[in-house]
C-alpha atoms as a PDB file:
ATOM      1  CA  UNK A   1      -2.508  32.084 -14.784  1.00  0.00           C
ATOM      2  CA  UNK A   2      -4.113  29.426 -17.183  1.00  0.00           C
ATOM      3  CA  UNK A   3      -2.999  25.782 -16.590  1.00  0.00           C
ATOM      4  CA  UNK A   4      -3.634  23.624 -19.572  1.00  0.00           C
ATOM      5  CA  UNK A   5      -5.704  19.968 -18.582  1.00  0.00           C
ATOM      6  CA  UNK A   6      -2.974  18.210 -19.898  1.00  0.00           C
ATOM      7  CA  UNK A   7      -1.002  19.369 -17.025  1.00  0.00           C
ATOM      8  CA  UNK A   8      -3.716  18.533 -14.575  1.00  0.00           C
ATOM      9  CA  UNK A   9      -3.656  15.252 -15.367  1.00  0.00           C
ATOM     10  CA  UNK A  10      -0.068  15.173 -15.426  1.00  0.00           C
ATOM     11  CA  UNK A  11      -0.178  16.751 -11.749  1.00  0.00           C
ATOM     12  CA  UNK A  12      -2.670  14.333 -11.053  1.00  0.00           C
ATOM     13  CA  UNK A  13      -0.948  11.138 -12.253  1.00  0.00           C
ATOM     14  CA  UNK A  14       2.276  11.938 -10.399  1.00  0.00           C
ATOM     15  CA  UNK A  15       0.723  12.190  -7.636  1.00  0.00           C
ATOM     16  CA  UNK A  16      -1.167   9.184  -8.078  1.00  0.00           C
ATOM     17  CA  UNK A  17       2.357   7.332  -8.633  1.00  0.00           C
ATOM     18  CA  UNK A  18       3.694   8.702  -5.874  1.00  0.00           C
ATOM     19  CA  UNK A  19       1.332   7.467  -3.195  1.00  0.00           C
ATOM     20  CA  UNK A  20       1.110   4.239  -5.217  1.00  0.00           C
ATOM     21  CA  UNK A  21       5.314   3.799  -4.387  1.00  0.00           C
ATOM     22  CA  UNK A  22       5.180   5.212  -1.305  1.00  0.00           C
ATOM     23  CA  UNK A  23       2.662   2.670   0.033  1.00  0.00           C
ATOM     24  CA  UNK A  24       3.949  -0.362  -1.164  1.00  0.00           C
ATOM     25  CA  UNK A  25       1.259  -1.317  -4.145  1.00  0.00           C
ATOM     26  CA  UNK A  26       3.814  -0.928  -6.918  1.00  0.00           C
ATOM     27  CA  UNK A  27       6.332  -3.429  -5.403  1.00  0.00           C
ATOM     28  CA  UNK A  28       3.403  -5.676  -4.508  1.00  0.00           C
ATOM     29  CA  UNK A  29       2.162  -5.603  -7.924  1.00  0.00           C
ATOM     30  CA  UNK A  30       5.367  -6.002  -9.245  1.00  0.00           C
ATOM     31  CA  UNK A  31       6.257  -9.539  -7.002  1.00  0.00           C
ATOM     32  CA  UNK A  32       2.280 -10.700  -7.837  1.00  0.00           C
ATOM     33  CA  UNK A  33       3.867 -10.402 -11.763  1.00  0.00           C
ATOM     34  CA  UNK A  34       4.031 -13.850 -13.523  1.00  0.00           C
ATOM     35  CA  UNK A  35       7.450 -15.182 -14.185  1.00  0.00           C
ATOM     36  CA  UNK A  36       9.277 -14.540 -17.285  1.00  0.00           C
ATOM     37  CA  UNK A  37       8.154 -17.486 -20.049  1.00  0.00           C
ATOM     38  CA  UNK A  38      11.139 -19.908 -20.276  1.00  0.00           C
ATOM     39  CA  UNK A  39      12.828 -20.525 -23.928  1.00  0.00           C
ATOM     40  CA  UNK A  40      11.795 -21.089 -26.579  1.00  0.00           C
ATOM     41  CA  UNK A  41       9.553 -18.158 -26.112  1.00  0.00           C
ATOM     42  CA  UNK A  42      10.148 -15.427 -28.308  1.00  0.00           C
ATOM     43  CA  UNK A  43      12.273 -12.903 -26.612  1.00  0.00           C
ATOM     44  CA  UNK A  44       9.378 -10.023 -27.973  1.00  0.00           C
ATOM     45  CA  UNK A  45       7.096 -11.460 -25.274  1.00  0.00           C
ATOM     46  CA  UNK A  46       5.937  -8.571 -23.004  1.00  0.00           C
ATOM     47  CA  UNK A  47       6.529 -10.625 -20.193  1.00  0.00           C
ATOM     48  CA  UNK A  48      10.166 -11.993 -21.468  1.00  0.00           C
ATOM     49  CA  UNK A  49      11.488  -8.025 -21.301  1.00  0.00           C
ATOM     50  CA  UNK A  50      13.918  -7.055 -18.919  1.00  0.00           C
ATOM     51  CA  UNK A  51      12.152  -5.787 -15.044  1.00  0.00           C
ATOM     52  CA  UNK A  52      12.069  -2.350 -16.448  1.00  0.00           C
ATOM     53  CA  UNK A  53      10.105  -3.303 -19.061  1.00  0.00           C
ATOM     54  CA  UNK A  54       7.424  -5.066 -16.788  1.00  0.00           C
ATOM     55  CA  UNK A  55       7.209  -2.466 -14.751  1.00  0.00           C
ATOM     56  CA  UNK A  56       6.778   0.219 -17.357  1.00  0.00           C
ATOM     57  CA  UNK A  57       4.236  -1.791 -18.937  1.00  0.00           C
ATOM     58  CA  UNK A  58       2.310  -2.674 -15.188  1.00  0.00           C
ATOM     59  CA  UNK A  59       2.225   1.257 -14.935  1.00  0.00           C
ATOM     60  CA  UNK A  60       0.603   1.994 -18.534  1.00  0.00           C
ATOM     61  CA  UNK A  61      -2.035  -0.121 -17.123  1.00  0.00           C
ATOM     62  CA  UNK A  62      -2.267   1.152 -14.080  1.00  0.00           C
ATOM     63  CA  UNK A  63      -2.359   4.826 -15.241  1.00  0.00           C
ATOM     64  CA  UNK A  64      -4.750   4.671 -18.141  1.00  0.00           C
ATOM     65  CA  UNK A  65      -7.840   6.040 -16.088  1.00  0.00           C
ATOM     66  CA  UNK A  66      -5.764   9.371 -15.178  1.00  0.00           C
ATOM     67  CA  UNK A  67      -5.294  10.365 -18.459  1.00  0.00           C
ATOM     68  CA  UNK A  68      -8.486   9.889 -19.561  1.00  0.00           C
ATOM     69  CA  UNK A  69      -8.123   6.733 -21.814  1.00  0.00           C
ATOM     70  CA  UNK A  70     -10.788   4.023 -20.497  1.00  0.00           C
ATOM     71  CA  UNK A  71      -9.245   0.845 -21.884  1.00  0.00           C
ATOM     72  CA  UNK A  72      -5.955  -0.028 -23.702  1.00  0.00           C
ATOM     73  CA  UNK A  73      -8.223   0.156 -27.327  1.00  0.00           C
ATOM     74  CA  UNK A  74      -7.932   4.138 -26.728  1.00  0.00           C
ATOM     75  CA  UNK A  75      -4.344   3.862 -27.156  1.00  0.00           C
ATOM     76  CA  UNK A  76      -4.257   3.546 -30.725  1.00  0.00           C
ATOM     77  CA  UNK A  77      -5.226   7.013 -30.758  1.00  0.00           C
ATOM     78  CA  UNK A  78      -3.414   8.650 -28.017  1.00  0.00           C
ATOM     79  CA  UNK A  79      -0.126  10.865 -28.970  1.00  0.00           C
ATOM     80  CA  UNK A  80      -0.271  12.569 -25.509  1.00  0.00           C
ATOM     81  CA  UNK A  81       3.014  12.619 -23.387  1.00  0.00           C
ATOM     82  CA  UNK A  82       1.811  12.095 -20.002  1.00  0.00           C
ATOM     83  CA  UNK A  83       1.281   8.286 -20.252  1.00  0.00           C
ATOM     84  CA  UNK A  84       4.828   8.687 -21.472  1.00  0.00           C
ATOM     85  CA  UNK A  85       5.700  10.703 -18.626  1.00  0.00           C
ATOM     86  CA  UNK A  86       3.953   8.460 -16.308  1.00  0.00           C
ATOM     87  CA  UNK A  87       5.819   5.187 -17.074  1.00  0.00           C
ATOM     88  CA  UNK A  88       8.961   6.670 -17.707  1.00  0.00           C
ATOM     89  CA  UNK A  89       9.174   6.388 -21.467  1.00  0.00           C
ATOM     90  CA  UNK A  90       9.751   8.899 -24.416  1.00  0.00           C
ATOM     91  CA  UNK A  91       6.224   7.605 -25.721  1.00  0.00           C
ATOM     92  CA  UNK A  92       3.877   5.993 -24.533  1.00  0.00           C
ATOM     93  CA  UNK A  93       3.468   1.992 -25.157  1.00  0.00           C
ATOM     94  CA  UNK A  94       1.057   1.667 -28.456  1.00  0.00           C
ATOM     95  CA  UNK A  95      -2.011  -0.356 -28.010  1.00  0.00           C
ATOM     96  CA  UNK A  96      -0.907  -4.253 -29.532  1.00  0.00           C
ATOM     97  CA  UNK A  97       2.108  -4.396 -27.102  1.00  0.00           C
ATOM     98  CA  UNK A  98       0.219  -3.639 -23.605  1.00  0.00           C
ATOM     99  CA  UNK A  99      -2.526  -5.864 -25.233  1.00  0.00           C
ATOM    100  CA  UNK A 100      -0.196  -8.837 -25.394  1.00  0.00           C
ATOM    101  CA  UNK A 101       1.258  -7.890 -22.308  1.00  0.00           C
ATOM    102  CA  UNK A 102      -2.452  -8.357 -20.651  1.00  0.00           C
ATOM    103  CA  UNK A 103      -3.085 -11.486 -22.395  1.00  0.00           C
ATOM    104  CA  UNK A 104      -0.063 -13.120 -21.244  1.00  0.00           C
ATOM    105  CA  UNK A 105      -0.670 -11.931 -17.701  1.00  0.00           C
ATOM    106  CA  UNK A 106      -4.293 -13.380 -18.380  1.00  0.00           C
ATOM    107  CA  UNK A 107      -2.784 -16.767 -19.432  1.00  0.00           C
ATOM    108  CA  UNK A 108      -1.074 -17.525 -16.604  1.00  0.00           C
ATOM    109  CA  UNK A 109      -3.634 -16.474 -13.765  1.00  0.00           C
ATOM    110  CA  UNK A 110      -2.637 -12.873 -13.198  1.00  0.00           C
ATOM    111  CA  UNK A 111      -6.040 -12.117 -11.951  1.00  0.00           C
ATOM    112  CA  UNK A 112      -5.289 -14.645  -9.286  1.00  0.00           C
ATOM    113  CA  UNK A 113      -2.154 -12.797  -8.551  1.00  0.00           C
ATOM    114  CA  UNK A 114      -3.458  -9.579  -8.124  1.00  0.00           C
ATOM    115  CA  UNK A 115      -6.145 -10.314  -5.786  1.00  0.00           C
ATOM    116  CA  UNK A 116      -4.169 -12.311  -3.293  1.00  0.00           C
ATOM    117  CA  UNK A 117      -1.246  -9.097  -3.650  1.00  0.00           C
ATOM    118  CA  UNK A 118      -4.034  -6.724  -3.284  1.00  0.00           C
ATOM    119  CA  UNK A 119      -5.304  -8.424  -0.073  1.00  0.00           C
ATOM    120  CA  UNK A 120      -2.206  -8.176   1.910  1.00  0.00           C
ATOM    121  CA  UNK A 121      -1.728  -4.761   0.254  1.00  0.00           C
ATOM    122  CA  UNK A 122      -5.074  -3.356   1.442  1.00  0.00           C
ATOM    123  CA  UNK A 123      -4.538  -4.585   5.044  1.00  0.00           C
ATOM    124  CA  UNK A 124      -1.138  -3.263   5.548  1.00  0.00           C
ATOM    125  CA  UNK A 125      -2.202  -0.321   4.982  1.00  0.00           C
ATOM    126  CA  UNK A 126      -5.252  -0.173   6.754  1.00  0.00           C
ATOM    127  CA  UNK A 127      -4.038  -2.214   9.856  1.00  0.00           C
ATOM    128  CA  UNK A 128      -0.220  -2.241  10.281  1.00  0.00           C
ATOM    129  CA  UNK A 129       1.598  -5.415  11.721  1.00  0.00           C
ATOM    130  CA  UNK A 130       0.978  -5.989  15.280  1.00  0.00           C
ATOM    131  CA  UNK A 131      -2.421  -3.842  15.364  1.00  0.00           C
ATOM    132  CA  UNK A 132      -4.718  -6.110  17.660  1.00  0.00           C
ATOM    133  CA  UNK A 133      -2.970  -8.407  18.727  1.00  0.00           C
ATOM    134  CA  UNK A 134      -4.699 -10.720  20.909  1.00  0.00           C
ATOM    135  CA  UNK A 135      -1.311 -12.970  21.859  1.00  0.00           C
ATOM    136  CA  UNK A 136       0.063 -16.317  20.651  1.00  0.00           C
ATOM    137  CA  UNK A 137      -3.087 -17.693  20.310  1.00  0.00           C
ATOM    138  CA  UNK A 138      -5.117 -15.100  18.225  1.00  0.00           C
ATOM    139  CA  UNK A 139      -2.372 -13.133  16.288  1.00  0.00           C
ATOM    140  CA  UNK A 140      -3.816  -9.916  14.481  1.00  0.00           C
ATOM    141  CA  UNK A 141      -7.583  -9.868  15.174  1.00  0.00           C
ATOM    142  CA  UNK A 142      -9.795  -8.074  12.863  1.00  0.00           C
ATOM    143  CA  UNK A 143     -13.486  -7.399  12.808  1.00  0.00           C
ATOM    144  CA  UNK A 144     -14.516  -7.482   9.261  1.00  0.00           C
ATOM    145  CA  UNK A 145     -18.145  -7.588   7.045  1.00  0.00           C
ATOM    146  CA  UNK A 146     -18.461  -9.982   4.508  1.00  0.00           C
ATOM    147  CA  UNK A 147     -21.093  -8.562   1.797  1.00  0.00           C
ATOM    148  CA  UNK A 148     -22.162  -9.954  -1.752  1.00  0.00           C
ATOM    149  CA  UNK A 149     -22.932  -8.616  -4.904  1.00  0.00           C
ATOM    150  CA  UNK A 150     -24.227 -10.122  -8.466  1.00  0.00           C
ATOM    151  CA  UNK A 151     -23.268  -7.903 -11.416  1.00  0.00           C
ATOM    152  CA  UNK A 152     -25.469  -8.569 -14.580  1.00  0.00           C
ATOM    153  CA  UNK A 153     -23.499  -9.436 -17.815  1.00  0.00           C
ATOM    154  CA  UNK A 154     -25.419  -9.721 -21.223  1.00  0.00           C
ATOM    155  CA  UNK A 155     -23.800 -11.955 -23.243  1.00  0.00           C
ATOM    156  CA  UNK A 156     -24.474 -14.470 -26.606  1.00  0.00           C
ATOM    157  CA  UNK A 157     -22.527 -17.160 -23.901  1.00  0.00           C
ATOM    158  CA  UNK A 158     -24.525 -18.962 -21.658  1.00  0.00           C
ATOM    159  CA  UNK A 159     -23.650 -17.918 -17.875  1.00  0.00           C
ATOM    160  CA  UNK A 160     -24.595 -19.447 -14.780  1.00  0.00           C
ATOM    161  CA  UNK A 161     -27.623 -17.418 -13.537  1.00  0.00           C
ATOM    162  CA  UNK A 162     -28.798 -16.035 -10.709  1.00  0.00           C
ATOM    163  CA  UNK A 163     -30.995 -13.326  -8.843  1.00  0.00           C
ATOM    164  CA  UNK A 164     -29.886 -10.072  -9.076  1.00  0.00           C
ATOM    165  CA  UNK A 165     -31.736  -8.083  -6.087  1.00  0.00           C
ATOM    166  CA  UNK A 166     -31.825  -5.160  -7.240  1.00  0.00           C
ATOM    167  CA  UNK A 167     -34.041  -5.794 -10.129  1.00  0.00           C
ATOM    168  CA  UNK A 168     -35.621  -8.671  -8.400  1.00  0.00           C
ATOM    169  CA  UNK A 169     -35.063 -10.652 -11.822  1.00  0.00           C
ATOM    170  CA  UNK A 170     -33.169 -13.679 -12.838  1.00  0.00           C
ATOM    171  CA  UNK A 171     -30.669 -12.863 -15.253  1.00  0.00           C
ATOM    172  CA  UNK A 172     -27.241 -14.192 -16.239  1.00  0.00           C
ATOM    173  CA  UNK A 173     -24.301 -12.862 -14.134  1.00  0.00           C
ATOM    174  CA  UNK A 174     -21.023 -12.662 -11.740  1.00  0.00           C
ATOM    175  CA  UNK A 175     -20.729 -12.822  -8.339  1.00  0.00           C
ATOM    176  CA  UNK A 176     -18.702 -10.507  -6.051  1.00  0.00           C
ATOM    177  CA  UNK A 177     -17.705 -11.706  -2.960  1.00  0.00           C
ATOM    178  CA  UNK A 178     -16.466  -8.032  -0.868  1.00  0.00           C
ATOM    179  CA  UNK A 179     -14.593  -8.125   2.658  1.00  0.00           C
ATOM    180  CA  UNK A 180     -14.797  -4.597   4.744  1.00  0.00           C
ATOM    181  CA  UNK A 181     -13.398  -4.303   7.581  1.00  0.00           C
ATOM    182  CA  UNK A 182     -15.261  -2.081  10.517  1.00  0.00           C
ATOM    183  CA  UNK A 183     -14.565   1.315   8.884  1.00  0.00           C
ATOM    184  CA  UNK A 184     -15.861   0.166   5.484  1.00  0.00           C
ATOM    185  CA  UNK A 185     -12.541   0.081   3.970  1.00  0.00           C
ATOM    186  CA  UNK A 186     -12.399  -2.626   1.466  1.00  0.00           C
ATOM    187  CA  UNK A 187      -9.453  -5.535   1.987  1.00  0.00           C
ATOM    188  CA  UNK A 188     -10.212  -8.123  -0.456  1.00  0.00           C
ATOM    189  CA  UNK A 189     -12.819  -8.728  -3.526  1.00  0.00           C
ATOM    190  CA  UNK A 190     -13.151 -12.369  -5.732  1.00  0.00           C
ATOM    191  CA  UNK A 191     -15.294 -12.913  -8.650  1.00  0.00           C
ATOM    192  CA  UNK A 192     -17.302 -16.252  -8.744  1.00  0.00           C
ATOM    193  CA  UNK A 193     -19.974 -17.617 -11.015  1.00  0.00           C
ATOM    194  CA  UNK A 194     -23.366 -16.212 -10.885  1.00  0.00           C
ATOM    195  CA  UNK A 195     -25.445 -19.092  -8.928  1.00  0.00           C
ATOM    196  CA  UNK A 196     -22.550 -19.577  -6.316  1.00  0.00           C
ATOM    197  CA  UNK A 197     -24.395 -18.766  -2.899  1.00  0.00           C
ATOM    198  CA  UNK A 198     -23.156 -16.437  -0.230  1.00  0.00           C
ATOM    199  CA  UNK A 199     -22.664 -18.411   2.628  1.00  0.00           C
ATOM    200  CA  UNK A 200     -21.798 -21.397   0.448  1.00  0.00           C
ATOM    201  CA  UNK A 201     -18.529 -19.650  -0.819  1.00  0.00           C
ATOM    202  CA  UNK A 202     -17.328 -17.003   2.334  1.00  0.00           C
ATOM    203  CA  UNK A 203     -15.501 -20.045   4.108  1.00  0.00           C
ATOM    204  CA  UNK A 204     -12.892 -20.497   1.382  1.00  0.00           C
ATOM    205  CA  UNK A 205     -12.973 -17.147   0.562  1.00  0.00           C
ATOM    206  CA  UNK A 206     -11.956 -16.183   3.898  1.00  0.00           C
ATOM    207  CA  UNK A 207      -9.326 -19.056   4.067  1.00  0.00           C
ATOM    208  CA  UNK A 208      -7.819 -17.435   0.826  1.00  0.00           C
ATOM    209  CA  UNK A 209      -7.438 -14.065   2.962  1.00  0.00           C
ATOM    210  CA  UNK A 210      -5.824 -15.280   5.823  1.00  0.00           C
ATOM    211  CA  UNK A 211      -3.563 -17.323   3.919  1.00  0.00           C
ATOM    212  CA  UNK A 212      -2.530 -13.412   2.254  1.00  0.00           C
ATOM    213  CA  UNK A 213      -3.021 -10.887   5.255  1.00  0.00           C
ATOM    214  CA  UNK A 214      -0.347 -12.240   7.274  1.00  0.00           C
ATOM    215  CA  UNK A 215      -2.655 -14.914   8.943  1.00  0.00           C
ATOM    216  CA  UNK A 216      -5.091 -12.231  10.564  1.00  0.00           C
ATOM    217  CA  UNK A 217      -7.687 -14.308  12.179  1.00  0.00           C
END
């Protein structure tokens, strides 16, 4: 029997969507959605269409990677039907519309968003309500690892610097701030300028977790 890669990554991305509802991520990412712009905004705003609309749009993002398109510029090109399939549309969404649906989520801190939905996402599923409990005092205990990372970025824009120690060099970059918990699965990530130091930003960075992980101490 020959099974044609289009219907591997079809296979793929359904399954992909299905573990995606069944765990909760697509509601959370849903909620973490800004709100619809307010009139006078034109009504061809991404983010102005109806809740199907968002959502359809939230999964052509989310699905890109499993049929092989790397970033929403390969749309232009693609005339595939498993994006389609994917999102629940006849075709797939062209390239200028999920661009303007990223820029608007962009405008009004969507990456904020995300990361605080992703950090109660990640924990719920990981550590379900009521997991180490310690009583009224200490409600949901967790052992976690804080860890940091500087990414270099070349760019013509100045960026705050700082040592990347790998390469043992001074170059400009971004920060990662990375929370594991005990079995090294990842619960919450932030991006911070390139000088910030470790121990200078893990106190509000933690804060900001708590505040989304159901108040785990």
């Amino acid at each position: 029997m020959v099974i044609a890669s289009g219907s591997h990554e079809q296979a793929g991305g359904l399954l992909l969507l299905a573990a995606a509802t069944e765990t909760g991520l697509l509601a959370q990412l849903e909620q973490a959605l800004p709100p619809p712009p307010v009139p006078p905004a034109p009504a061809c705003f991404p983010l102005a269409g109806s809740s199907a609309v968002r959502r359809r749009l939230l999964l052509t993002v989310l699905f890109l990677d499993s049929v092989g398109l790397q970033r929403t510029w390969d749309l232009r090109g693609y005339t595939a039907d498993g994006l389609a399939l994917l999102t629940g549309r006849t075709r797939a969404y062209g390239y200028r519309y999920t661009e303007a649906f990223l820029s608007q989520v962009a405008d009004t801190d969507g990456a904020g968003r995300f990361t605080d939905a992703l950090a109660s996402w990640t924990t719920h599923l990981w550590h379900a309500p009521g997991e180490n409990t310690g009583g009224a005092e200490h409600p949901h205990a967790l052992t976690c690892y804080v860890d940091g990372h500087r990414k270099p970025v070349y760019s013509e824009v100045l960026i705050p610097r700082g040592l990347i120690g790998r390469l043992g060099v001074i170059l400009g970059c971004r920060a990662l701030l990375l929370l594991h918990d005990e079995q090294g699965h990842p619960l919450f990530v932030t991006t911070h300028r390139g000088d910030q130091h470790l121990t200078a930003g893990v106190p509000a960075f933690l804060a900001r977790y708590e505040q989304h992980a159901a108040h785990r101490q």
